[in-house]
Every structure is written in C-alpha cells, then in structure tokens.
Protein backbone atom coordinates (compact mmCIF):
# COMPACT_ATOMS: atom_id res chain seq x y z
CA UNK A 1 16.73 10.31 28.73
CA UNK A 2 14.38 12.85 27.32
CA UNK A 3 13.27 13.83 24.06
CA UNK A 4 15.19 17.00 24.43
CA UNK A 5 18.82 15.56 25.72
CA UNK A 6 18.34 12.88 22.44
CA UNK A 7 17.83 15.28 19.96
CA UNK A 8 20.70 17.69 21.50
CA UNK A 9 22.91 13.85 21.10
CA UNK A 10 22.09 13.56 17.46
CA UNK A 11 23.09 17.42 16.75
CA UNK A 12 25.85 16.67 18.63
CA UNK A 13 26.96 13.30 16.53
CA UNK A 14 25.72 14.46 13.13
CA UNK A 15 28.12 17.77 13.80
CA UNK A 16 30.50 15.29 14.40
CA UNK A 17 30.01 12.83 11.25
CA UNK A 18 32.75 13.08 9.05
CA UNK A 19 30.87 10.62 6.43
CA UNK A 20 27.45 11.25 4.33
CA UNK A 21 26.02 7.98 4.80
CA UNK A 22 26.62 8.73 8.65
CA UNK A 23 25.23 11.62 8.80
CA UNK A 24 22.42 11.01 6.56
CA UNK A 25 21.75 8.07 8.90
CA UNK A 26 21.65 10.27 12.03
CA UNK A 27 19.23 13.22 10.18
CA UNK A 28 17.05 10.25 9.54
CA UNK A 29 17.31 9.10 12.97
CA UNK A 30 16.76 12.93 14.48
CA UNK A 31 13.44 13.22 12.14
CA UNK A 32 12.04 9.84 13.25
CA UNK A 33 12.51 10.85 16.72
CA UNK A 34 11.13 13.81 16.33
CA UNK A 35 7.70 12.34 14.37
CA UNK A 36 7.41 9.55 17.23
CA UNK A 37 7.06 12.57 19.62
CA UNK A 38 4.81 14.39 17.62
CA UNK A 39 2.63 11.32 17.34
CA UNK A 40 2.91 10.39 21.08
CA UNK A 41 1.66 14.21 21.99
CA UNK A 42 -1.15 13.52 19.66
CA UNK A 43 -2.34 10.61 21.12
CA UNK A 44 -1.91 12.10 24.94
CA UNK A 45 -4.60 14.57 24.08
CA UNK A 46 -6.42 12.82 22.30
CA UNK A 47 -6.78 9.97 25.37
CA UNK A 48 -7.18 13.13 27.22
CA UNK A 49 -10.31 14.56 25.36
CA UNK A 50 -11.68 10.78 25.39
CA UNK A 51 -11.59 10.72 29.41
CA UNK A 52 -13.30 14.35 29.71
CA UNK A 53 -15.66 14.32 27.04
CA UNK A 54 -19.22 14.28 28.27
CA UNK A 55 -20.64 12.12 25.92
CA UNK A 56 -18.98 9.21 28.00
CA UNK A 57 -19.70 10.50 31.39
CA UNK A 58 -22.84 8.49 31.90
CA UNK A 59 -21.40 5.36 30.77
C-alpha cells in the first residue's frame, strides 16, 4: 500500500470517528506517517549524494 492510499485511509477513518480519543489517535497516526516519509525521502537523497559525490570516487 502506498504512502498516498494510507493517508487517503486515515482521512477516510478520522472523517468517520465519532469519538475524540479516536480521532485524536488517527491525526496522530496520519502525522507520524507522514514524518516517517519525510524522513525516509531525506535519507534516499542523502544515500544518493553519498554514491555520486566525487570525493568517494577514487576510493
């Protein structure tokens, strides 16, 4: 499942929550999700720049 079709889930089920804790639960959820994917996008380009960077091309 991607990032995209989980986030569209929790919209779905916090539009859905009829209690606070619920939904407060599922917002927390959504924003965790959506930090983990910031971080994992971070550390895809920064492997990336690692690999091309010149400085370890003659190693």
């Amino acid at each position: 499942m991607e990032i995209i079709e989980k986030i569209q889930l929790l919209d779905a089920w916090i539009g859905e929550a009829k209690d606070y804790k619920e939904r407060a639960l599922l917002v927390a959820a959504k924003t965790l999700l959506l930090e983990q994917a910031k971080r994992i996008e971070q550390a895809h380009g920064e492997l990336d720049g690692r690999m091309w960077s010149p400085e370890n091309w003659a190693k």
